[in-house]
PDB file of N, CA and C in Angstrom:
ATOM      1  N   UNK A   1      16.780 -31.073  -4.148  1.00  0.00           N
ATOM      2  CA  UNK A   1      16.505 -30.723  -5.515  1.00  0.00           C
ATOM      3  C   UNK A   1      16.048 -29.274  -5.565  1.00  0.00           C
ATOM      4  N   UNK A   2      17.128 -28.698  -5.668  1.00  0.00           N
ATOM      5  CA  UNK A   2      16.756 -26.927  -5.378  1.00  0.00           C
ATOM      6  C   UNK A   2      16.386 -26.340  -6.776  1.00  0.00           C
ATOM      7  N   UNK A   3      15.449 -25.890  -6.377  1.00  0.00           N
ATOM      8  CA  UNK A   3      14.681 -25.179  -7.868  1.00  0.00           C
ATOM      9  C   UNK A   3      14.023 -26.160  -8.926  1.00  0.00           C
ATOM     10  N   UNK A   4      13.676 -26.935  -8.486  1.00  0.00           N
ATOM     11  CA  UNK A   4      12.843 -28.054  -9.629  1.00  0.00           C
ATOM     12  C   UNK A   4      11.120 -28.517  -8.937  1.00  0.00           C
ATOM     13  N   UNK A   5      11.024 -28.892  -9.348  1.00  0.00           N
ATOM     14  CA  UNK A   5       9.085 -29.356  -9.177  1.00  0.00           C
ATOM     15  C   UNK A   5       9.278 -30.596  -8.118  1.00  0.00           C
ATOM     16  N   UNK A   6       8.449 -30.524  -7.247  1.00  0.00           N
ATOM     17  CA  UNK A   6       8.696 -31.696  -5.980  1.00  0.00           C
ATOM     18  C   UNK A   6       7.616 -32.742  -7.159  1.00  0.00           C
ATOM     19  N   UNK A   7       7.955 -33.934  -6.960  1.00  0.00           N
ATOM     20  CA  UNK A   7       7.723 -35.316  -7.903  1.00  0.00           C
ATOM     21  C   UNK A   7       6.165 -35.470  -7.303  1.00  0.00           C
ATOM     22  N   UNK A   8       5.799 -34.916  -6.584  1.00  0.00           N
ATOM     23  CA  UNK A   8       4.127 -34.865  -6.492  1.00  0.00           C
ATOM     24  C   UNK A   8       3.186 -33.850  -6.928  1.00  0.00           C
ATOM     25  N   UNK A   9       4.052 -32.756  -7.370  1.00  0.00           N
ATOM     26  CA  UNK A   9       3.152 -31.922  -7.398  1.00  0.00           C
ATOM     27  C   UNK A   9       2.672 -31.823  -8.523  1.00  0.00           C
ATOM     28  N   UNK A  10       1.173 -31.232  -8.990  1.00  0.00           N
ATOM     29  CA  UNK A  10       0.960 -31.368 -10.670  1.00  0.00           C
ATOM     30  C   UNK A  10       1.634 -30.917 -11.905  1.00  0.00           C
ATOM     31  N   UNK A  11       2.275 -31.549 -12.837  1.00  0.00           N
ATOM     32  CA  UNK A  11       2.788 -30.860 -14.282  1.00  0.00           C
ATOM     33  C   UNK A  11       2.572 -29.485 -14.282  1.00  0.00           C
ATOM     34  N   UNK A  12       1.285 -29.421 -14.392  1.00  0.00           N
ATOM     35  CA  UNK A  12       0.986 -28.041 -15.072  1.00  0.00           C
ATOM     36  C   UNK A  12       0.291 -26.895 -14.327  1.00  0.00           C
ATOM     37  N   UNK A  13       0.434 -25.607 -14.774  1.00  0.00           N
ATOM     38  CA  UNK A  13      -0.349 -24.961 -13.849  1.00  0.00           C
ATOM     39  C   UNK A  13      -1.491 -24.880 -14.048  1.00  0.00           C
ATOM     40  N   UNK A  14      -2.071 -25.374 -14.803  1.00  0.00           N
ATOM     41  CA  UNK A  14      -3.894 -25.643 -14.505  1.00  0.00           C
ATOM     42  C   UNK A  14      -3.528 -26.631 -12.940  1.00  0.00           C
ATOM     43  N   UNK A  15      -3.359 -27.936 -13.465  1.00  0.00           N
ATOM     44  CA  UNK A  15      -3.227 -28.627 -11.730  1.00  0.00           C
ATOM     45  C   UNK A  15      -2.913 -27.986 -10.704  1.00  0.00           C
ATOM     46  N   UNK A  16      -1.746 -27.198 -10.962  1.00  0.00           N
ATOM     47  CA  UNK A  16      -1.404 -26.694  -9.523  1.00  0.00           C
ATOM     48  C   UNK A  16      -2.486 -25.760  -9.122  1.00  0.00           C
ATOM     49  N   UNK A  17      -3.431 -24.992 -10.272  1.00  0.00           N
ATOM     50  CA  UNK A  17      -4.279 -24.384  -9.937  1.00  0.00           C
ATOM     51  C   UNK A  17      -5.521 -24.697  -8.926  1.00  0.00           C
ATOM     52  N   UNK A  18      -5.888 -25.839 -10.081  1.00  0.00           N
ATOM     53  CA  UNK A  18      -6.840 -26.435  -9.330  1.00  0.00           C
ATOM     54  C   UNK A  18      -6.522 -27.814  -8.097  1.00  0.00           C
ATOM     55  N   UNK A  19      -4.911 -27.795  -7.532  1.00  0.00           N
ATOM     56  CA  UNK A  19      -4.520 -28.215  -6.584  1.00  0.00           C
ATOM     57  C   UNK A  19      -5.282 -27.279  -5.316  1.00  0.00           C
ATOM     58  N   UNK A  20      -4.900 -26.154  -5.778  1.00  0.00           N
ATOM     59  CA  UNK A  20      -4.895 -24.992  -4.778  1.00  0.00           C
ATOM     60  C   UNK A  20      -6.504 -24.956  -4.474  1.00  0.00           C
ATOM     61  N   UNK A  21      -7.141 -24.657  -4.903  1.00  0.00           N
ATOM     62  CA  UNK A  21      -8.733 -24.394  -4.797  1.00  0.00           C
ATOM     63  C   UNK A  21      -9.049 -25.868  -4.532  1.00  0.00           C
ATOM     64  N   UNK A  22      -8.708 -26.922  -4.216  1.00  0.00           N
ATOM     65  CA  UNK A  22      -9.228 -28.548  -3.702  1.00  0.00           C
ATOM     66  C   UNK A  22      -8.508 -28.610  -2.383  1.00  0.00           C
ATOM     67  N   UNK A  23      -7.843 -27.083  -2.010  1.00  0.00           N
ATOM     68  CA  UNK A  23      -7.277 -27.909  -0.646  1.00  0.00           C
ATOM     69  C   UNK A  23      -8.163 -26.836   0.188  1.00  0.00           C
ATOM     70  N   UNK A  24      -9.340 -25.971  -0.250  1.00  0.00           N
ATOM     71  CA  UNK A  24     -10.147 -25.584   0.428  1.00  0.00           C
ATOM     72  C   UNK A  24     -11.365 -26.616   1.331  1.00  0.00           C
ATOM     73  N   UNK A  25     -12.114 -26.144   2.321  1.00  0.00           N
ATOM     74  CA  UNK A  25     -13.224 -27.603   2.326  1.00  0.00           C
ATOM     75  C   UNK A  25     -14.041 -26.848   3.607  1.00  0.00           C
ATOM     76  N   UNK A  26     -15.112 -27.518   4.018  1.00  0.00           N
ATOM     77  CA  UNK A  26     -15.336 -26.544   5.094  1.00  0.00           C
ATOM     78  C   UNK A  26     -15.381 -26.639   6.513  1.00  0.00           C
ATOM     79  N   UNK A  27     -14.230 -27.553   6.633  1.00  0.00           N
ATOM     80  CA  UNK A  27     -13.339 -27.766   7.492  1.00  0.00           C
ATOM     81  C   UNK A  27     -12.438 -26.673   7.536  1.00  0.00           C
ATOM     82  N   UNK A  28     -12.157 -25.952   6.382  1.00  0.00           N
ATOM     83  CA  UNK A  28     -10.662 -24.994   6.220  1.00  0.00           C
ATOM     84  C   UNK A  28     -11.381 -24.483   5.390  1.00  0.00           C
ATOM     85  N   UNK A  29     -12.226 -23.470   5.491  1.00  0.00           N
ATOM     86  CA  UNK A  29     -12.910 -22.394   4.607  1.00  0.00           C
ATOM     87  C   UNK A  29     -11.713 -21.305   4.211  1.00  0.00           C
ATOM     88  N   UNK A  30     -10.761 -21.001   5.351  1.00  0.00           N
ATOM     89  CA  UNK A  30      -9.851 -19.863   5.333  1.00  0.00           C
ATOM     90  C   UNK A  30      -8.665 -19.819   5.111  1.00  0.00           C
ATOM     91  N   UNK A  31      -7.519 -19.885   4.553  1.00  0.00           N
ATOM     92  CA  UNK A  31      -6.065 -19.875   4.584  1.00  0.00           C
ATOM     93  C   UNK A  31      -5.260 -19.205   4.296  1.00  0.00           C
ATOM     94  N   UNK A  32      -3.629 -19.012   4.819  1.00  0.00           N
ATOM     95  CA  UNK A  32      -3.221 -18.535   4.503  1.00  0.00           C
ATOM     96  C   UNK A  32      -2.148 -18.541   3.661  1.00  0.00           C
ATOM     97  N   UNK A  33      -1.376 -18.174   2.584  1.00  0.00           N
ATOM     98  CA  UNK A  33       0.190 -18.758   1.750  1.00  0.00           C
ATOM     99  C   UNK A  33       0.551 -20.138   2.166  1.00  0.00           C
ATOM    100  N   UNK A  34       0.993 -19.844   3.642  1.00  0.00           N
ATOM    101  CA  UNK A  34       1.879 -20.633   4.273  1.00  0.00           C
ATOM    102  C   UNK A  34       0.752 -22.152   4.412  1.00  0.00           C
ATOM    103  N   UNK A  35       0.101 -22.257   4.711  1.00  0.00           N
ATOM    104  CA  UNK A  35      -0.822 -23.433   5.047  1.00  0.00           C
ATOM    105  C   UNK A  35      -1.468 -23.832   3.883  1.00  0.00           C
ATOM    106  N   UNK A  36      -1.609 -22.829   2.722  1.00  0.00           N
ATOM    107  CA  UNK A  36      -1.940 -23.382   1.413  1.00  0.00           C
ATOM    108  C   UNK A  36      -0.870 -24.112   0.960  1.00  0.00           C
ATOM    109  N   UNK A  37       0.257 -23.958   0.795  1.00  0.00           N
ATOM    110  CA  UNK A  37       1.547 -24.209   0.330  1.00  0.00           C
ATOM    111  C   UNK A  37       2.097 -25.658   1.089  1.00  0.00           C
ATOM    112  N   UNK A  38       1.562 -25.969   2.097  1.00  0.00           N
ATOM    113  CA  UNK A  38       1.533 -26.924   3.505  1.00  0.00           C
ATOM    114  C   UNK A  38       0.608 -28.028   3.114  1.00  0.00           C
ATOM    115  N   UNK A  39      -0.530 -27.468   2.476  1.00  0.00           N
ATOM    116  CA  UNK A  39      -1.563 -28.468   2.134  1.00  0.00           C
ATOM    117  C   UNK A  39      -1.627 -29.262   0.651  1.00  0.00           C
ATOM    118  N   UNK A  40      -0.905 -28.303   0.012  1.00  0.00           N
ATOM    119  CA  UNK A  40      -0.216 -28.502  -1.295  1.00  0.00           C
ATOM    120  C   UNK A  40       0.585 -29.202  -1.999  1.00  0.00           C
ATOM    121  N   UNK A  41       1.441 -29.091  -1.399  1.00  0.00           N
ATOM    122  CA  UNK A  41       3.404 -29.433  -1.482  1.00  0.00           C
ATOM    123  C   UNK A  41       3.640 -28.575  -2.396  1.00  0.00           C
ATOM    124  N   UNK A  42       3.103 -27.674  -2.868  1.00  0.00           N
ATOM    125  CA  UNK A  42       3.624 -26.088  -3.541  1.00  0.00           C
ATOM    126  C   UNK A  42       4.498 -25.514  -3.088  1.00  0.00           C
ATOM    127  N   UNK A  43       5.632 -24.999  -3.793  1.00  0.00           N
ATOM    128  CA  UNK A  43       6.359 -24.157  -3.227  1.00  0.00           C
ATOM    129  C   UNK A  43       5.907 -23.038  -2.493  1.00  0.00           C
ATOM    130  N   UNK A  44       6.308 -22.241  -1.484  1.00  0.00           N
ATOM    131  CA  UNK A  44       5.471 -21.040  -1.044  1.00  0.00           C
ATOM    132  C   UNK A  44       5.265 -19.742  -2.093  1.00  0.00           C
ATOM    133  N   UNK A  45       6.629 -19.782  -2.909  1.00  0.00           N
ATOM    134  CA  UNK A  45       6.537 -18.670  -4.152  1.00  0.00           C
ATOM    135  C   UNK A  45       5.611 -18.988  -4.978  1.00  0.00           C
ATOM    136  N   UNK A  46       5.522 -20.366  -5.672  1.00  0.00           N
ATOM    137  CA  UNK A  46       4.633 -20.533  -5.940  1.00  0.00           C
ATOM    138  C   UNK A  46       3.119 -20.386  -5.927  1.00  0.00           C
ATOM    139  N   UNK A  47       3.131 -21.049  -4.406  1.00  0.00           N
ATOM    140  CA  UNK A  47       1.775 -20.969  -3.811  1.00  0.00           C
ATOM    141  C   UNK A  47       1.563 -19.531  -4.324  1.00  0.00           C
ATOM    142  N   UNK A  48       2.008 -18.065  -3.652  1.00  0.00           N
ATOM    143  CA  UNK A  48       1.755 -17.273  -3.809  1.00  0.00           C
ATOM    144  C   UNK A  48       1.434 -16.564  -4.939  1.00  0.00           C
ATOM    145  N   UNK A  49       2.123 -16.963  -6.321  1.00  0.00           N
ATOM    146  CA  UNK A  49       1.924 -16.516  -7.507  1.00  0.00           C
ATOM    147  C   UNK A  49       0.829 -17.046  -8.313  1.00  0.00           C
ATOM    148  N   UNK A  50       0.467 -17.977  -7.678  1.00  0.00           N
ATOM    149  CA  UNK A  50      -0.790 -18.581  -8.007  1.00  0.00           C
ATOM    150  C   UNK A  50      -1.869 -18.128  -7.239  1.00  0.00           C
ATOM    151  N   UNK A  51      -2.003 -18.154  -6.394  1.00  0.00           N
ATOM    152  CA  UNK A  51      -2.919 -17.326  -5.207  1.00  0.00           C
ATOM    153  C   UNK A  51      -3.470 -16.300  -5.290  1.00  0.00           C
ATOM    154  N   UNK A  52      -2.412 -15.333  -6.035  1.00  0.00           N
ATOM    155  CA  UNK A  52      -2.656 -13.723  -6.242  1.00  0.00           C
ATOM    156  C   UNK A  52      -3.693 -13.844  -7.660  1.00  0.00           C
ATOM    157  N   UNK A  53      -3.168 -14.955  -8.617  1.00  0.00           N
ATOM    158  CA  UNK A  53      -3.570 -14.796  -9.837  1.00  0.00           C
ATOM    159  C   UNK A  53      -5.013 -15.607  -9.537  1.00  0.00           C
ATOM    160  N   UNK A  54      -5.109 -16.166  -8.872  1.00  0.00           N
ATOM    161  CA  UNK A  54      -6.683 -16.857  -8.747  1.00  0.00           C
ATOM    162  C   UNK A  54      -7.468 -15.402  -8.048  1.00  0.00           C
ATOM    163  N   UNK A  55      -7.141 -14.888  -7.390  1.00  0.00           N
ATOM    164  CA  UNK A  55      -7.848 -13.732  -6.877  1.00  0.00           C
ATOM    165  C   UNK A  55      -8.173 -12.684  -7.585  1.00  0.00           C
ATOM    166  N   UNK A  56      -7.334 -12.556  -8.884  1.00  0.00           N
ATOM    167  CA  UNK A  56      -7.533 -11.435  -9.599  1.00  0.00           C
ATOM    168  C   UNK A  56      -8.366 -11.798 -10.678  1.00  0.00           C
ATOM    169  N   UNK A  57      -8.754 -13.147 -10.645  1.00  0.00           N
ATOM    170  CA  UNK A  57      -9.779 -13.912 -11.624  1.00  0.00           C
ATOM    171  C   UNK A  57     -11.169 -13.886 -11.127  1.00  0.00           C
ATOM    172  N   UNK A  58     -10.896 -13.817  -9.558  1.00  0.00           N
ATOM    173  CA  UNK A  58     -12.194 -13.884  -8.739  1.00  0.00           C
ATOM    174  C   UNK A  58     -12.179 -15.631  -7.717  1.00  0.00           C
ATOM    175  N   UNK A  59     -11.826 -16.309  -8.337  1.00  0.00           N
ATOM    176  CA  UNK A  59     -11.637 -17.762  -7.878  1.00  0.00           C
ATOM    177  C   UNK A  59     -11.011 -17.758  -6.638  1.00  0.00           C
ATOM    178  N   UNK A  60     -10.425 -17.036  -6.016  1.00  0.00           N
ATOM    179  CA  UNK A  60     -10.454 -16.741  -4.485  1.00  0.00           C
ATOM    180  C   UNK A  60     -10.360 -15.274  -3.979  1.00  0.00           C
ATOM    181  N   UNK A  61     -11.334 -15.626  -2.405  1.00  0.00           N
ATOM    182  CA  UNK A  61     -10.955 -13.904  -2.913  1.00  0.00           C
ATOM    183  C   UNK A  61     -10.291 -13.530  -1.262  1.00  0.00           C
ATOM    184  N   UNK A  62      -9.593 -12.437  -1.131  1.00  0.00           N
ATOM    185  CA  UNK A  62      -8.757 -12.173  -0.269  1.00  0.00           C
ATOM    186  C   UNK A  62      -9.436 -11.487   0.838  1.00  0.00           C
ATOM    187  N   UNK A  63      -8.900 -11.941   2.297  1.00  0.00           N
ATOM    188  CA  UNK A  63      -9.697 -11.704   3.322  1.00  0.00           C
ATOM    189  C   UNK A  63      -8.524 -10.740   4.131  1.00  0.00           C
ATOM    190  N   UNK A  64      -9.261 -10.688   5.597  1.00  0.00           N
ATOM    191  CA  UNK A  64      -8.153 -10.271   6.733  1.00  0.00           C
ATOM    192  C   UNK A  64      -6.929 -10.499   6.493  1.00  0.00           C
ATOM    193  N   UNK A  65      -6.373  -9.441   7.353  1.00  0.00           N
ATOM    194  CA  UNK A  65      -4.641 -10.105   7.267  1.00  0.00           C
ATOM    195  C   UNK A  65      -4.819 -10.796   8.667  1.00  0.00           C
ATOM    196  N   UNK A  66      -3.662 -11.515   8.987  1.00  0.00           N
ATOM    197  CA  UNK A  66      -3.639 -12.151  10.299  1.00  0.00           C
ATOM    198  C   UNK A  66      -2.351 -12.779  10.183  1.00  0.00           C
ATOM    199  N   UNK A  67      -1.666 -11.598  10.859  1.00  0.00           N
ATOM    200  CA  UNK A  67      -0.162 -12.102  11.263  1.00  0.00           C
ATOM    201  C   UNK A  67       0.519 -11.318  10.537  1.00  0.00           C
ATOM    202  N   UNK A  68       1.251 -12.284   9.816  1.00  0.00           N
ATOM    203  CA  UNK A  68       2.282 -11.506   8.914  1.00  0.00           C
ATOM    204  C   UNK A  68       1.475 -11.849   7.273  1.00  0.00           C
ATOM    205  N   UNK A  69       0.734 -12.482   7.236  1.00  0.00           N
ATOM    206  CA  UNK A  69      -0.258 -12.838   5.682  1.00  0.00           C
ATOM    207  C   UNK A  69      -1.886 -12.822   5.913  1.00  0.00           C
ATOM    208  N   UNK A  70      -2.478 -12.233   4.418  1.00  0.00           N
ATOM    209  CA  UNK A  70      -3.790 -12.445   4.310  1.00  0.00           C
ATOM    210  C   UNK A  70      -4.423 -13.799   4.379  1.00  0.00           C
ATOM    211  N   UNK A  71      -5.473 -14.020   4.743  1.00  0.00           N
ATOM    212  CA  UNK A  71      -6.472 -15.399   4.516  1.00  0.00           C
ATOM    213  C   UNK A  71      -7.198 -15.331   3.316  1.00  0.00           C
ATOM    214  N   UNK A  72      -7.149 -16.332   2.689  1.00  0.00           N
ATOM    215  CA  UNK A  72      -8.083 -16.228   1.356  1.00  0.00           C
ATOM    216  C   UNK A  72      -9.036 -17.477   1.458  1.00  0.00           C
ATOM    217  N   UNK A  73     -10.095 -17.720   0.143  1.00  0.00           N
ATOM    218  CA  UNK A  73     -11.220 -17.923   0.425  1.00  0.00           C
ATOM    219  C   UNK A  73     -12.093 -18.489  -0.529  1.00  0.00           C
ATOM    220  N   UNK A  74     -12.953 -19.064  -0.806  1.00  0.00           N
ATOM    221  CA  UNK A  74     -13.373 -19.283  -2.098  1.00  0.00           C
ATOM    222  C   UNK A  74     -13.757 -18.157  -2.826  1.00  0.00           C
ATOM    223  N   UNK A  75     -14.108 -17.822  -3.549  1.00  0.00           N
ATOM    224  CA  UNK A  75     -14.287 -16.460  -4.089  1.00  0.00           C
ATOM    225  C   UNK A  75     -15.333 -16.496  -5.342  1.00  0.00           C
ATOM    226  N   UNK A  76     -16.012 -14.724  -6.264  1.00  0.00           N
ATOM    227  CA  UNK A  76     -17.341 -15.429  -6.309  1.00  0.00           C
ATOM    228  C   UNK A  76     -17.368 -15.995  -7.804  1.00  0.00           C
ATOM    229  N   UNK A  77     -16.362 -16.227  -8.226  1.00  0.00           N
ATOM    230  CA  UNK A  77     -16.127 -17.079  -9.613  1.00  0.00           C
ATOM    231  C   UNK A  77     -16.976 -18.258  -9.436  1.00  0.00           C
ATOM    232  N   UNK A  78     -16.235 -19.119  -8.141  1.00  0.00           N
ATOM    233  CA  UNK A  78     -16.129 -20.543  -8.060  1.00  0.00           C
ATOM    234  C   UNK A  78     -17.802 -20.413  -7.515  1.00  0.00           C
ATOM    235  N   UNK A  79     -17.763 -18.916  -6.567  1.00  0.00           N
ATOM    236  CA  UNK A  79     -19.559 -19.686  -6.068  1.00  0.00           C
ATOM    237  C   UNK A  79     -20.328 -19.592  -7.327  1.00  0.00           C
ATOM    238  N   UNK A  80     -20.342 -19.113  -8.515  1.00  0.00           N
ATOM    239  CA  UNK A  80     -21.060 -18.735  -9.374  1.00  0.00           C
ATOM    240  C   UNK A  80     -21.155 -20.150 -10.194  1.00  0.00           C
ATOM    241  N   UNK A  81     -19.747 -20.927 -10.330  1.00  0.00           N
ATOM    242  CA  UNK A  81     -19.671 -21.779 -10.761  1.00  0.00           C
ATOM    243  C   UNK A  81     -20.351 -23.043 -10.137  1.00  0.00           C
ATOM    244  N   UNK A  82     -20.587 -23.137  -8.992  1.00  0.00           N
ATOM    245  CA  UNK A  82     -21.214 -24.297  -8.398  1.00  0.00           C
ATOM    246  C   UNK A  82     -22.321 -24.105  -8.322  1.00  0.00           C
ATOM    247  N   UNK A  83     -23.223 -22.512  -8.026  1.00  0.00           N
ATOM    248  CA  UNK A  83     -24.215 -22.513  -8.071  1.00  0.00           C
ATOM    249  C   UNK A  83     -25.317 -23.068  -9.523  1.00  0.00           C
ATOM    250  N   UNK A  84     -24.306 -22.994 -10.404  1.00  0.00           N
ATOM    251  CA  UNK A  84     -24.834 -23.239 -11.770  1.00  0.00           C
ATOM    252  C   UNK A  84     -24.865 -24.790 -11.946  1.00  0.00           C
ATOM    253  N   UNK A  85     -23.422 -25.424 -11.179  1.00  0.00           N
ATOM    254  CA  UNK A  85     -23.365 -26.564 -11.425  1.00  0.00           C
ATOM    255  C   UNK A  85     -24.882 -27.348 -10.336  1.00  0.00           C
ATOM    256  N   UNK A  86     -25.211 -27.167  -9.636  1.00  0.00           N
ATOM    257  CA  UNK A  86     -26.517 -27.868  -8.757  1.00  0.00           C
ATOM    258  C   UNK A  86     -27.942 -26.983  -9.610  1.00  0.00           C
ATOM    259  N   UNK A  87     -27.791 -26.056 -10.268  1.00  0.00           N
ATOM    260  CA  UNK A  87     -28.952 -26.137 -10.730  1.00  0.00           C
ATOM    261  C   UNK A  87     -29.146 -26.575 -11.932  1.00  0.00           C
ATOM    262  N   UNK A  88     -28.287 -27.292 -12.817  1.00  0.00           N
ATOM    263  CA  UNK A  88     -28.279 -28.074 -13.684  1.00  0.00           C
ATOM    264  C   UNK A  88     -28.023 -29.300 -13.311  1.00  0.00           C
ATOM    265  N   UNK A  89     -28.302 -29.652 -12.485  1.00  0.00           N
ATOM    266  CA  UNK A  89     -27.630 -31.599 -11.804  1.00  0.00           C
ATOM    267  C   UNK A  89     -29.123 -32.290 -12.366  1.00  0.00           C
ATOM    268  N   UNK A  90     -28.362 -33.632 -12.876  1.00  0.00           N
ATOM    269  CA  UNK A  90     -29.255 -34.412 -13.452  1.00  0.00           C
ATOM    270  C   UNK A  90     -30.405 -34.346 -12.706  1.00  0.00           C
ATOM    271  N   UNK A  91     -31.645 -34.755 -13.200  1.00  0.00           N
ATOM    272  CA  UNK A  91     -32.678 -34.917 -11.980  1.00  0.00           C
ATOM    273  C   UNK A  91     -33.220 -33.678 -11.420  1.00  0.00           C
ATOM    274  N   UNK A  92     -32.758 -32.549 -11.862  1.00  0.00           N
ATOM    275  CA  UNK A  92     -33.391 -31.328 -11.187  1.00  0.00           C
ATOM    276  C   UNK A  92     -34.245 -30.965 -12.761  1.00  0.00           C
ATOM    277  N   UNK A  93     -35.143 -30.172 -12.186  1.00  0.00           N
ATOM    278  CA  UNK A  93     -35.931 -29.079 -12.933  1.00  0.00           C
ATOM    279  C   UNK A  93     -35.089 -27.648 -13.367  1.00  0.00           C
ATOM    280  N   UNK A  94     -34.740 -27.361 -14.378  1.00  0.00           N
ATOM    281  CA  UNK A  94     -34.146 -25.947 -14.617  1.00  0.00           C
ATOM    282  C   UNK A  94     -35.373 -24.593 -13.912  1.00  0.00           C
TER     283      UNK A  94
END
């Protein structure tokens, strides 16, 4: 099925977005296109056009090269975002 959406991957690009940033963990803090795209079932063009655009949001942010591609990363959108999310968690003190 050349050029169409593999039957797992999410509808939309919010999902595929937030496909991409859930296949981080800290087991795999680091990745690259190819292993995002691997962990995904994203196309690699894909992967990549999404990748670039999460980075330029801040939501990942771009590391070393290594090899023939950069490693990317969580980036400080998302830490900003979690940090907010645990200091508002039920049960805490603001």
């Amino acid at each position: 099925m050349s050029g169409g959406r593999h039957p797992s991957t999410p509808r939309t690009v919010t999902g595929r977005a937030m496909t991409i940033l859930g296949a981080f963990s800290p087991e795999r803090p680091a990745m690259g296109v190819k292993e995002i795209s691997r962990r995904t079932g994203l196309a690699k063009s894909t992967t990549h056009r999404l990748v670039s655009e999460l980075v330029e949001w801040g939501a990942l942010s771009r590391g070393d090269e290594h090899g023939d591609e950069y490693t990317y990363r969580v980036g400080p959108l998302v830490l900003r975002l979690a940090a907010t999310a645990t200091r508002s968690a039920p049960g805490k003190s603001a």
